[in-house]
Protein backbone atom coordinates (compact mmCIF):
# COMPACT_ATOMS: atom_id res chain seq x y z
CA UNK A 1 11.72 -1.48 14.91
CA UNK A 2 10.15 1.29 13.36
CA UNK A 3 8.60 3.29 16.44
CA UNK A 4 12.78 3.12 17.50
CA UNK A 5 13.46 4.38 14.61
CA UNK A 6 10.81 7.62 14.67
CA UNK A 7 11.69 7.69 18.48
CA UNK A 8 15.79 8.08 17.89
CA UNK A 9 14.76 11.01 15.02
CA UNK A 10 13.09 12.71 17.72
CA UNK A 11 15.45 12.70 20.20
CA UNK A 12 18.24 13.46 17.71
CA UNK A 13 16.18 16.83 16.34
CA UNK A 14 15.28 18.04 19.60
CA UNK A 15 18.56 17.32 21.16
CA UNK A 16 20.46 18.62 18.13
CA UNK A 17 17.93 21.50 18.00
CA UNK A 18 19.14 22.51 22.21
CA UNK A 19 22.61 22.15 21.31
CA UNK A 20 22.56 24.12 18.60
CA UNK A 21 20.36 27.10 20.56
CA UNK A 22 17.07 26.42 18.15
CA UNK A 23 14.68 25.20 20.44
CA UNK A 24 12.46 27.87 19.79
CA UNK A 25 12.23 27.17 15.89
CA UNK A 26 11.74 23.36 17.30
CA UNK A 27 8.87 24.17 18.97
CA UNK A 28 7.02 25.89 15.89
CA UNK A 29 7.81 23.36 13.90
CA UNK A 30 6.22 20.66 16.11
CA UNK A 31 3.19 22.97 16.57
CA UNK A 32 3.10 23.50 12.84
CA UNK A 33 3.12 19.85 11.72
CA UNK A 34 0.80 18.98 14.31
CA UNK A 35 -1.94 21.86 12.63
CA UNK A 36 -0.77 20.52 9.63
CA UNK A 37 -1.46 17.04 9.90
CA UNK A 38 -4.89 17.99 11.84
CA UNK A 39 -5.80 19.50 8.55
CA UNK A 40 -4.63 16.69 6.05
CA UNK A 41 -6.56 14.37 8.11
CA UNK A 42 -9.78 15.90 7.49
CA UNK A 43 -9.45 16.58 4.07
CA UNK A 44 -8.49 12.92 4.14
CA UNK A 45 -11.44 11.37 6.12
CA UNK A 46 -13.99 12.76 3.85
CA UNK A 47 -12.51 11.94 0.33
CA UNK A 48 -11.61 8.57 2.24
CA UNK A 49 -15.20 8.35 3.19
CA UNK A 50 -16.71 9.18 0.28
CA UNK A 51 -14.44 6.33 -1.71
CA UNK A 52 -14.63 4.20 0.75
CA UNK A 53 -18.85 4.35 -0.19
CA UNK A 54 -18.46 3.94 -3.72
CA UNK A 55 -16.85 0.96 -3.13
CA UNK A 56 -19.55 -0.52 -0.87
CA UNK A 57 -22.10 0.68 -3.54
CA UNK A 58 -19.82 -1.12 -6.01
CA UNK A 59 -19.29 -4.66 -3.92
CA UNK A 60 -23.19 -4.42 -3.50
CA UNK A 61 -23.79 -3.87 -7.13
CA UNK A 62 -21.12 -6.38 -7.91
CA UNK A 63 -18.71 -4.63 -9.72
CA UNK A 64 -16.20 -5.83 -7.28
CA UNK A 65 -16.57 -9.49 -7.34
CA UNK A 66 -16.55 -8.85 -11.81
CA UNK A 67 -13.48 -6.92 -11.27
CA UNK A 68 -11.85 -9.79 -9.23
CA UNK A 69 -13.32 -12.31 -11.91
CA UNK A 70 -11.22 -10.49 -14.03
CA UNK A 71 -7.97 -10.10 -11.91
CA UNK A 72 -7.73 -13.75 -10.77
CA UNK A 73 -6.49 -15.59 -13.93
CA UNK A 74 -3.62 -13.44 -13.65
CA UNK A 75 -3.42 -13.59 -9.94
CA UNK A 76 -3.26 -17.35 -9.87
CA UNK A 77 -0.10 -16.89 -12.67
CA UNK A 78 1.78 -14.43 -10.05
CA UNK A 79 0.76 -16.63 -7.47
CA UNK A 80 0.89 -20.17 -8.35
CA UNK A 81 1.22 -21.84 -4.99
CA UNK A 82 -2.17 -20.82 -3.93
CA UNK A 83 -4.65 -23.11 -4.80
CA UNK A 84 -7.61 -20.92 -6.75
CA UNK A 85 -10.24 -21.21 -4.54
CA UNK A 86 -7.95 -20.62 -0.83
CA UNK A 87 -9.29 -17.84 1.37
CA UNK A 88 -5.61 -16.15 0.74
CA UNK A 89 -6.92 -15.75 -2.81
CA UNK A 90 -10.07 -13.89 -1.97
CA UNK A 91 -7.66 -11.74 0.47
CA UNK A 92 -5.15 -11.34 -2.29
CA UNK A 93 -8.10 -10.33 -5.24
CA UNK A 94 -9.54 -8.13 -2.75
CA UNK A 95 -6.18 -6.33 -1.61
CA UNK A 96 -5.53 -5.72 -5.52
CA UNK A 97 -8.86 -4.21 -6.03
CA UNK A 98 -8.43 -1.59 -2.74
CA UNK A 99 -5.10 -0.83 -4.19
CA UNK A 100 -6.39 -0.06 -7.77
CA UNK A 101 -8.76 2.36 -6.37
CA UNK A 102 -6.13 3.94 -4.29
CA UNK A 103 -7.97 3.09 -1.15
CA UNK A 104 -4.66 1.96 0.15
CA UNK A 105 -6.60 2.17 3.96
CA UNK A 106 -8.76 -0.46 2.94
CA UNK A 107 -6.39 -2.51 1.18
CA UNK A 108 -4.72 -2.75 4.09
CA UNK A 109 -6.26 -4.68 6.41
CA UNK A 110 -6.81 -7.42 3.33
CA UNK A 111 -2.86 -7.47 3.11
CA UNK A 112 -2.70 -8.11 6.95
CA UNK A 113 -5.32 -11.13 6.42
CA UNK A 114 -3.81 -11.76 2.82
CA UNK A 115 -0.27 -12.66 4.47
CA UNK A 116 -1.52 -14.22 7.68
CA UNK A 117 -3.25 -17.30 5.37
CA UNK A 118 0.05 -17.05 3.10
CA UNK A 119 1.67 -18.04 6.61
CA UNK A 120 -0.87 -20.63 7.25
CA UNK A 121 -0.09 -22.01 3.73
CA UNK A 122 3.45 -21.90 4.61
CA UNK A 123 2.94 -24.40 7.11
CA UNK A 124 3.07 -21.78 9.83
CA UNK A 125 6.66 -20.64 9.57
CA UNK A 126 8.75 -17.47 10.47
CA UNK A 127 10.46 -17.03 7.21
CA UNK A 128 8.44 -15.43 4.27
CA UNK A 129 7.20 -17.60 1.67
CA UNK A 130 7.45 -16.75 -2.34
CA UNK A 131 3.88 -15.72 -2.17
CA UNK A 132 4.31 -13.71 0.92
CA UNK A 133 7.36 -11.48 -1.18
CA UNK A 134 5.54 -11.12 -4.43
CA UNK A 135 2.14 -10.22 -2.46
CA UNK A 136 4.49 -7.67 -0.40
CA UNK A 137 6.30 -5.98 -3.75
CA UNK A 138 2.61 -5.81 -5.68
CA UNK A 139 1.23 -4.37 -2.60
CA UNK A 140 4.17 -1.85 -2.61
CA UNK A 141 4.37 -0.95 -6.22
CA UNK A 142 0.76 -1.44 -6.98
CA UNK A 143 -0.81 0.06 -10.18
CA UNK A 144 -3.25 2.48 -8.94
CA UNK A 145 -6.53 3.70 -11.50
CA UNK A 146 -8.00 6.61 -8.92
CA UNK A 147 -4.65 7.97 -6.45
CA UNK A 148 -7.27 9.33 -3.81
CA UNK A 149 -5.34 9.92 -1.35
CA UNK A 150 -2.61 12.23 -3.47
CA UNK A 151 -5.70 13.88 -4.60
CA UNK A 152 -7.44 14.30 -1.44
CA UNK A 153 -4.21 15.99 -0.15
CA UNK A 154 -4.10 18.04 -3.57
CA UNK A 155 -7.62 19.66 -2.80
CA UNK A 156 -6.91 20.07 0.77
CA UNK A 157 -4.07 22.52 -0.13
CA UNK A 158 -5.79 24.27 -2.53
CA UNK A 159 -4.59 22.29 -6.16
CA UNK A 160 -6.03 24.38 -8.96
CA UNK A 161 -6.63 20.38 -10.92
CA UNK A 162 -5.82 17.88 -8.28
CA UNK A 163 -6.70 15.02 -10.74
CA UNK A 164 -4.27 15.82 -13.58
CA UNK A 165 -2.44 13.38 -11.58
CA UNK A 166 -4.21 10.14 -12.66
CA UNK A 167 -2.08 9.38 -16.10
CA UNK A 168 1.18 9.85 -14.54
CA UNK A 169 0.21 8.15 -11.23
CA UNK A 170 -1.60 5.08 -13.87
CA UNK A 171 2.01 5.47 -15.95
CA UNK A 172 4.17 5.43 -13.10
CA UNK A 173 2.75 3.26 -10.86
CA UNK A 174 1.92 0.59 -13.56
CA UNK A 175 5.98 0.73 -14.26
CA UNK A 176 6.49 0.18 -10.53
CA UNK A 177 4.43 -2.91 -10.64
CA UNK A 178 5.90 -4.37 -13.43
CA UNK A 179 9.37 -3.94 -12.11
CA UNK A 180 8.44 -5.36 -8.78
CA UNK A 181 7.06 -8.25 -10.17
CA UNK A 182 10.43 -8.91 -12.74
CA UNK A 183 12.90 -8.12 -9.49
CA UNK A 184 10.63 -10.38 -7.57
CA UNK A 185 11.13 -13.10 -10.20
CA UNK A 186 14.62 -12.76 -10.68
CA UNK A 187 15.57 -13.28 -6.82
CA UNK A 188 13.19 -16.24 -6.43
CA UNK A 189 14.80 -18.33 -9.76
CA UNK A 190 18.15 -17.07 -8.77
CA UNK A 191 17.71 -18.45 -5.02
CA UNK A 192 16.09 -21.59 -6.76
CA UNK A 193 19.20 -21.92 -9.17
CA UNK A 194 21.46 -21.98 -5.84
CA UNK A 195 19.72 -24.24 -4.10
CA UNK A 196 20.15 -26.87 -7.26
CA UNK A 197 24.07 -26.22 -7.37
């Protein structure tokens, strides 16, 4: 669905950029965004890389399994229909962790594994189960320590402090999660409330 959505924005710019005799400025802008997002990139891969180590120094030194010591009494409470010890857990405890860093890449793939033994749980069905929303609106909101990304892209264009970013991201982001998880809660006891009536 998305790639027809991205597809039907290009074809609407470029065919609203020939009717309207702009095709030039079209073709600038393409070039532009393409240098552009060349140069993102590779600001991106190495502050990507270079979290992306800490964290392996950290899951060797163990700082990653305390950290998800930590996180899963209140994991189990946000997701109580997966037993403790289920491989979705691990999944789960891991996609949190990613996400706190701001390695949102690596968290990633975790969500993808996360959700695919959610379905298994789910006894293998097409419709999303309570676990499968909540895990989808923390993985959204997510309250992020480090923002490395935002702060990769900072350097790369030059930010005179691209860190003074990690209160308000910490604020903001930790207000995101807790309203995700409260508007998650609300639609799953209201649906449960109409399916008693």
């Amino acid at each position: 669905m998305i790639n027809k959505i991205w597809v039907a924005m290009l074809v609407i710019g470029i065919g609203f950029g020939a009717v309207n005799g702009r095709m030039e400025e079209v073709n600038e802008a393409i070039f532009a965004g393409a240098k552009d997002a060349v140069t993102i990139c590779l600001g991106l891969i190495s502050i990507l890389v270079f979290w992306l180590g800490l964290m392996k120094i950290a899951q060797e030194g163990g700082l990653l399994n305390a950290l998800a010591k930590l996180m899963r009494p209140i994991a189990t409470r946000i997701f109580p229909e997966v037993p403790a010890n289920h491989p979705a857990m691990g999944y789960i405890l891991s996609n949190m962790t990613a996400n706190l860093f701001g390695l949102g890449n690596a968290a990633t793939p975790m969500g993808i594994k996360a959700m695919q033994q959610l379905k298994d749980l789910n006894g293998g069905k097409d419709s999303a189960s309570r676990s499968m929303i909540t895990l989808l609106a923390i993985n959204t909101a997510s309250i992020t320590l480090i923002p490395t990304t935002v702060i990769s892209i900072r350097m790369s264009y030059g930010s005179v402090s691209p860190t003074e970013i990690v209160g308000t991201t910490l604020v903001a982001t930790t207000c995101s999660t807790i309203g995700a998880l409260l508007i998650d809660r609300y639609f799953y006891y209201r649906r449960v409330r109409k399916g008693r009536a």
